[in-house]
C-alpha atoms as a PDB file:
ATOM      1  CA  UNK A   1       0.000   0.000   0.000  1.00  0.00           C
ATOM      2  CA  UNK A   2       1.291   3.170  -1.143  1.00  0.00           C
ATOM      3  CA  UNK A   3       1.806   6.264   1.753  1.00  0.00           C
ATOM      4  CA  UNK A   4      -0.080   9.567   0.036  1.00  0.00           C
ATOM      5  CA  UNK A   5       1.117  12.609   1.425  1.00  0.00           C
ATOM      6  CA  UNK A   6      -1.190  15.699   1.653  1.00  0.00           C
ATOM      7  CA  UNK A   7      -0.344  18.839  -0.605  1.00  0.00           C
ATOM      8  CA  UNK A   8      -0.641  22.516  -0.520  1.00  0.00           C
ATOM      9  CA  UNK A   9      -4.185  23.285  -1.513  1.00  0.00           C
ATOM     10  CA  UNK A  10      -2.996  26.885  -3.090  1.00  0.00           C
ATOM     11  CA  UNK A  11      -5.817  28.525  -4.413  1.00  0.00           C
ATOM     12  CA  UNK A  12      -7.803  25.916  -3.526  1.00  0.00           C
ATOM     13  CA  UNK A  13      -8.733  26.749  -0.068  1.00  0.00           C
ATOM     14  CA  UNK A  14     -12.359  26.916   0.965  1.00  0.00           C
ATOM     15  CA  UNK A  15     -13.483  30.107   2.667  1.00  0.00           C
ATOM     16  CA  UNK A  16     -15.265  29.201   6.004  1.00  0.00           C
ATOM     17  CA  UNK A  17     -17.527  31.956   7.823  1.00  0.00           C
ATOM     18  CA  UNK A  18     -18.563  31.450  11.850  1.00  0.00           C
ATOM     19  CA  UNK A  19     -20.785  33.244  13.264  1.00  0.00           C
ATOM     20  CA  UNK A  20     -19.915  34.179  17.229  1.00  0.00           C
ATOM     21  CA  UNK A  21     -22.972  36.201  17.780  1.00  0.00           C
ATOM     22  CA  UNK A  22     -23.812  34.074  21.568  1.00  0.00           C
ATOM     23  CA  UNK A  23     -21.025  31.131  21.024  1.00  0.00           C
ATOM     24  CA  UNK A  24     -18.700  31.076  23.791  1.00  0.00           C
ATOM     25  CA  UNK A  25     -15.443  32.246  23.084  1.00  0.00           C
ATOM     26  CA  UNK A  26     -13.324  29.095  23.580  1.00  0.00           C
ATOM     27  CA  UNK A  27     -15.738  26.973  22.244  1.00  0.00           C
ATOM     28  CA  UNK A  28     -15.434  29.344  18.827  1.00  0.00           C
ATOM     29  CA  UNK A  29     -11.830  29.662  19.382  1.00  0.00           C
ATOM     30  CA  UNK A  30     -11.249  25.680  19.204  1.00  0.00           C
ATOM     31  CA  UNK A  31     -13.490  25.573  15.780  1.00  0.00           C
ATOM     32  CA  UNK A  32     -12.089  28.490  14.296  1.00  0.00           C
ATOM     33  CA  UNK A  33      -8.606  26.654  14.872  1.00  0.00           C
ATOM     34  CA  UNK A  34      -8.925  23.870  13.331  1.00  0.00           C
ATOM     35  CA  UNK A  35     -10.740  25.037  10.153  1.00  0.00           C
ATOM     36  CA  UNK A  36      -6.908  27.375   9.895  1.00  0.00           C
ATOM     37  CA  UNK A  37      -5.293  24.047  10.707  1.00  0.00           C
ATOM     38  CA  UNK A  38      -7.201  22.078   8.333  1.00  0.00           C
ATOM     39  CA  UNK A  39      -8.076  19.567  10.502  1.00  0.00           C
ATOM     40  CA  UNK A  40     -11.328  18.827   9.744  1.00  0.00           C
ATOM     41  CA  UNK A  41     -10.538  18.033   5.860  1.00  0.00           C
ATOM     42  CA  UNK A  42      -9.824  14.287   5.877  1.00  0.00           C
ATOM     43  CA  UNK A  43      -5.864  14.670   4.209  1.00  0.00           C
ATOM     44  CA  UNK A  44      -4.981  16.486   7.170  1.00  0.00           C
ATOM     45  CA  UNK A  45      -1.603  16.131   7.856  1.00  0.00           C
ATOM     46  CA  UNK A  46       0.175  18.176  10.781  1.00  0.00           C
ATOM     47  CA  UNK A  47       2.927  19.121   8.896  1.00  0.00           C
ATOM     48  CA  UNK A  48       1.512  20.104   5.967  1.00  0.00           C
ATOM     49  CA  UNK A  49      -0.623  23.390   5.733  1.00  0.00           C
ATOM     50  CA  UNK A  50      -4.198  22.173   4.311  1.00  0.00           C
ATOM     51  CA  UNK A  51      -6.567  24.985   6.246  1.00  0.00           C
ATOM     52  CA  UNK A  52      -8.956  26.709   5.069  1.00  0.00           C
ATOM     53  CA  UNK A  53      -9.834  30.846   5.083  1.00  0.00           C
ATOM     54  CA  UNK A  54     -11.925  31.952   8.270  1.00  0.00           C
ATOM     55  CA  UNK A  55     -14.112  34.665   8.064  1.00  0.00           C
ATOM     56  CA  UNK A  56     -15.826  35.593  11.702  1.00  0.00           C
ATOM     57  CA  UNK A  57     -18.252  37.696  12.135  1.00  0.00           C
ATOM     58  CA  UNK A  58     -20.380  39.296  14.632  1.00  0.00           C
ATOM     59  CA  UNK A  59     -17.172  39.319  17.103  1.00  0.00           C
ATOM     60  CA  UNK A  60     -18.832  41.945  19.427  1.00  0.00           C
ATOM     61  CA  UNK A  61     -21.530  39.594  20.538  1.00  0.00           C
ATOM     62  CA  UNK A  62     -19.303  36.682  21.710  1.00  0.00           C
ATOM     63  CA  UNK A  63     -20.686  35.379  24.550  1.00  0.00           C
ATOM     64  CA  UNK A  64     -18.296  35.124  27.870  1.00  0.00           C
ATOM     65  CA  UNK A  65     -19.440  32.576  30.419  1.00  0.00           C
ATOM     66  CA  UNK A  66     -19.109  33.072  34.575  1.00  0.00           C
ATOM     67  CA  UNK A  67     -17.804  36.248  35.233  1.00  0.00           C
ATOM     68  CA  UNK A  68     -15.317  36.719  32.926  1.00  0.00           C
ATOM     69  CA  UNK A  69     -16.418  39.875  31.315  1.00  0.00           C
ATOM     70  CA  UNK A  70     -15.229  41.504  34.390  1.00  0.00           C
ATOM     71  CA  UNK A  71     -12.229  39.368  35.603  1.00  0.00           C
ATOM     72  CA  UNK A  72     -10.593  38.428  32.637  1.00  0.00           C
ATOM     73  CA  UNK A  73      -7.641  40.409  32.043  1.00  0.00           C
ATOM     74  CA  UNK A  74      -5.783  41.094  28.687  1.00  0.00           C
ATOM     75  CA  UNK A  75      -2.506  41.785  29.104  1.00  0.00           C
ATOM     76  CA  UNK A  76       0.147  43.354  26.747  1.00  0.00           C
ATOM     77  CA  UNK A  77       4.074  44.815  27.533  1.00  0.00           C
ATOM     78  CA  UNK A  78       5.685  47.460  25.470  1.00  0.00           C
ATOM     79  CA  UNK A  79       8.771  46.412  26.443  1.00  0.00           C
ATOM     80  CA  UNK A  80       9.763  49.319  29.048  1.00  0.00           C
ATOM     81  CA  UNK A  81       9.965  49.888  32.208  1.00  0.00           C
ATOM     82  CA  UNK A  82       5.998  50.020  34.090  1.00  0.00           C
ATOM     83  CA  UNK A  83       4.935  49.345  30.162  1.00  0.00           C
ATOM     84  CA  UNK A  84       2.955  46.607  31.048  1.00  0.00           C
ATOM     85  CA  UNK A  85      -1.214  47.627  29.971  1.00  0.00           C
ATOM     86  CA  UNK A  86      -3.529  45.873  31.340  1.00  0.00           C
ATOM     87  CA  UNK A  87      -7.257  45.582  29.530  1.00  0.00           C
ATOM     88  CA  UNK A  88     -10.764  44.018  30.875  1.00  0.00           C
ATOM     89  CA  UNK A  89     -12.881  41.988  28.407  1.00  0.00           C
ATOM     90  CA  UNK A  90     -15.605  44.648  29.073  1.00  0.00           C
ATOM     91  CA  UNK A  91     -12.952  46.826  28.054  1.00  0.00           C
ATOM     92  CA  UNK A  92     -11.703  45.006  25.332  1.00  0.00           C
ATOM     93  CA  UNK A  93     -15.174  44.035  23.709  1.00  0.00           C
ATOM     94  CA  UNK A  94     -15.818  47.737  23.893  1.00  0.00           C
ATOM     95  CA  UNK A  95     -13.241  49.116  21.845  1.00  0.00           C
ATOM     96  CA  UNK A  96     -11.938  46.137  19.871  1.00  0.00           C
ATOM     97  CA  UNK A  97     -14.005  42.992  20.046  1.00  0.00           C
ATOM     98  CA  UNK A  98     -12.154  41.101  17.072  1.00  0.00           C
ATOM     99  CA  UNK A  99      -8.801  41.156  19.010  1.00  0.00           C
ATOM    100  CA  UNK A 100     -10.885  38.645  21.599  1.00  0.00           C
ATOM    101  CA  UNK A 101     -10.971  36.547  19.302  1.00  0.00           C
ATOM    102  CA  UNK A 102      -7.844  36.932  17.697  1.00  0.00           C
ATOM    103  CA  UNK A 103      -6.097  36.553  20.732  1.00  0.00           C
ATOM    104  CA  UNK A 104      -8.218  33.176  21.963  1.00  0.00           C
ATOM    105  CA  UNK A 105      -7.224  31.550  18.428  1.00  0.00           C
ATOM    106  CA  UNK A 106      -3.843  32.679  18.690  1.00  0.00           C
ATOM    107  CA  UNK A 107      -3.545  30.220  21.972  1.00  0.00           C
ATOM    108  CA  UNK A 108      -4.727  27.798  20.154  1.00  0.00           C
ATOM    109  CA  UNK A 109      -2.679  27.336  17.642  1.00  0.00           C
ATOM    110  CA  UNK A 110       1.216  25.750  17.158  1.00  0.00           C
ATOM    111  CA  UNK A 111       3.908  28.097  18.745  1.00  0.00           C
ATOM    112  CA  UNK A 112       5.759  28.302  15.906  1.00  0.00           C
ATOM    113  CA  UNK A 113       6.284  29.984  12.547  1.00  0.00           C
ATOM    114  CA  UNK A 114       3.196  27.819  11.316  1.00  0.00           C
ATOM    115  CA  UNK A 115       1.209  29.821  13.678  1.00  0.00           C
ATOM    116  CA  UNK A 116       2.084  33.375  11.948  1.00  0.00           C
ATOM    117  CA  UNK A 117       1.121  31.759   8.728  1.00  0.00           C
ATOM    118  CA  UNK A 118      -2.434  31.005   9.790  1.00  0.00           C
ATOM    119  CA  UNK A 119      -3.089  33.902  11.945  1.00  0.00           C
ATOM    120  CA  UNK A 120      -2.915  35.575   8.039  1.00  0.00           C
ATOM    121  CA  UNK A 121      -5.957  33.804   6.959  1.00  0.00           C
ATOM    122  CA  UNK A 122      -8.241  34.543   9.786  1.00  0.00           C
ATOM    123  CA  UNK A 123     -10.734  37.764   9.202  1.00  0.00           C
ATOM    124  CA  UNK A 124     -12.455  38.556  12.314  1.00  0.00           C
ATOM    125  CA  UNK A 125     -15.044  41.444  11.960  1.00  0.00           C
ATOM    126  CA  UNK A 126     -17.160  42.952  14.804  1.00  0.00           C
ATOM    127  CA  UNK A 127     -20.784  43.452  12.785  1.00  0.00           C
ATOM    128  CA  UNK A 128     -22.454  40.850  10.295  1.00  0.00           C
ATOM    129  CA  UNK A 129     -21.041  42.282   6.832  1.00  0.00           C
ATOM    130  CA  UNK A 130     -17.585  41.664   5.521  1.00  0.00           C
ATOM    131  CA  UNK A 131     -15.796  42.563   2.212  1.00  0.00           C
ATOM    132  CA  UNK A 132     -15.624  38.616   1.525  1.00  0.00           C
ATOM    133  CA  UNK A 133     -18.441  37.706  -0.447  1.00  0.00           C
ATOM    134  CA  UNK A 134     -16.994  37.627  -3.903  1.00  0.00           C
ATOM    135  CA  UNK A 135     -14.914  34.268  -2.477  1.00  0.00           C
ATOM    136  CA  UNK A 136     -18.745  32.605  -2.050  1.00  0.00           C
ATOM    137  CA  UNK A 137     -17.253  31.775   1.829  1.00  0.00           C
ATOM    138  CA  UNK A 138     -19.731  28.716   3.148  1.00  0.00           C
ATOM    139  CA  UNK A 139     -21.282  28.816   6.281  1.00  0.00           C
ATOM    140  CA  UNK A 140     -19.485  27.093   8.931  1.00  0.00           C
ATOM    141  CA  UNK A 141     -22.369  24.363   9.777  1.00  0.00           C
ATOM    142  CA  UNK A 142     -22.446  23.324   6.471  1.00  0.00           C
ATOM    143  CA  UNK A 143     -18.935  23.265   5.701  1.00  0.00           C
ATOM    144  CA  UNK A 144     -18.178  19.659   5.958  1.00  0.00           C
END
């Protein structure tokens, strides 16, 4: 039996859109992964880049469960001395709701240089339109 070995789709990729409007955020997070991974397309191969586009929309009405909307903290350091920022998800969904879930994907994925690859191909938007229709994107329950 011969060993096949999964290729670069190219411009071949599907384009999937999720919808987060009342999903909860890791629960989206872990979907939205592996459609960038690819792992839901049967040649998936960890090594090998087969993923798919990811179009997300309605970011601003991701659901948080518990009471993370007020505990959670976002962190980020400039580098400096007392740089260190500090953000609340209330905050955060307030002034940039995609970077929510840019940030819970980004954890999600391989800490390497495959990870900056990916992190290319996800669109996250806050509102239900995005400039993506011309790629026919399929909706995510149906893309199987």
């Amino acid at each position: 039996m011969k060993t096949t070995r999964a290729g670069d789709p190219g411009d071949n990729r599907k384009w999937v859109v999720f919808d987060a409007a009342g999903q909860p955020l890791g629960r989206l997070a872990v979907k939205v992964a592996n459609a960038l991974r690819g792992r839901n397309n049967p040649d998936y191969t960890p090594n090998v880049d087969t993923g798919d586009f990811v179009v997300v929309i309605n970011a601003e009405r991701v659901k948080l469960t518990g009471r993370k909307e007020t505990q959670k903290i976002y962190q980020r350091y400039s580098g400096y001395r007392a740089g260190l920022k500090k953000t609340t998800a209330a905050v955060m969904r307030e002034r940039h709701p995609d970077r929510m879930i840019r940030e819970a994907v980004h954890g999600m994925l391989p800490g390497n240089a495959t990870r900056r690859k990916l992190e290319t191909r996800l669109k996250v938007y806050a509102g239900p339109e995005h400039p993506h229709a011309a790629q026919a994107p399929v909706a995510a329950g149906s893309a199987k």
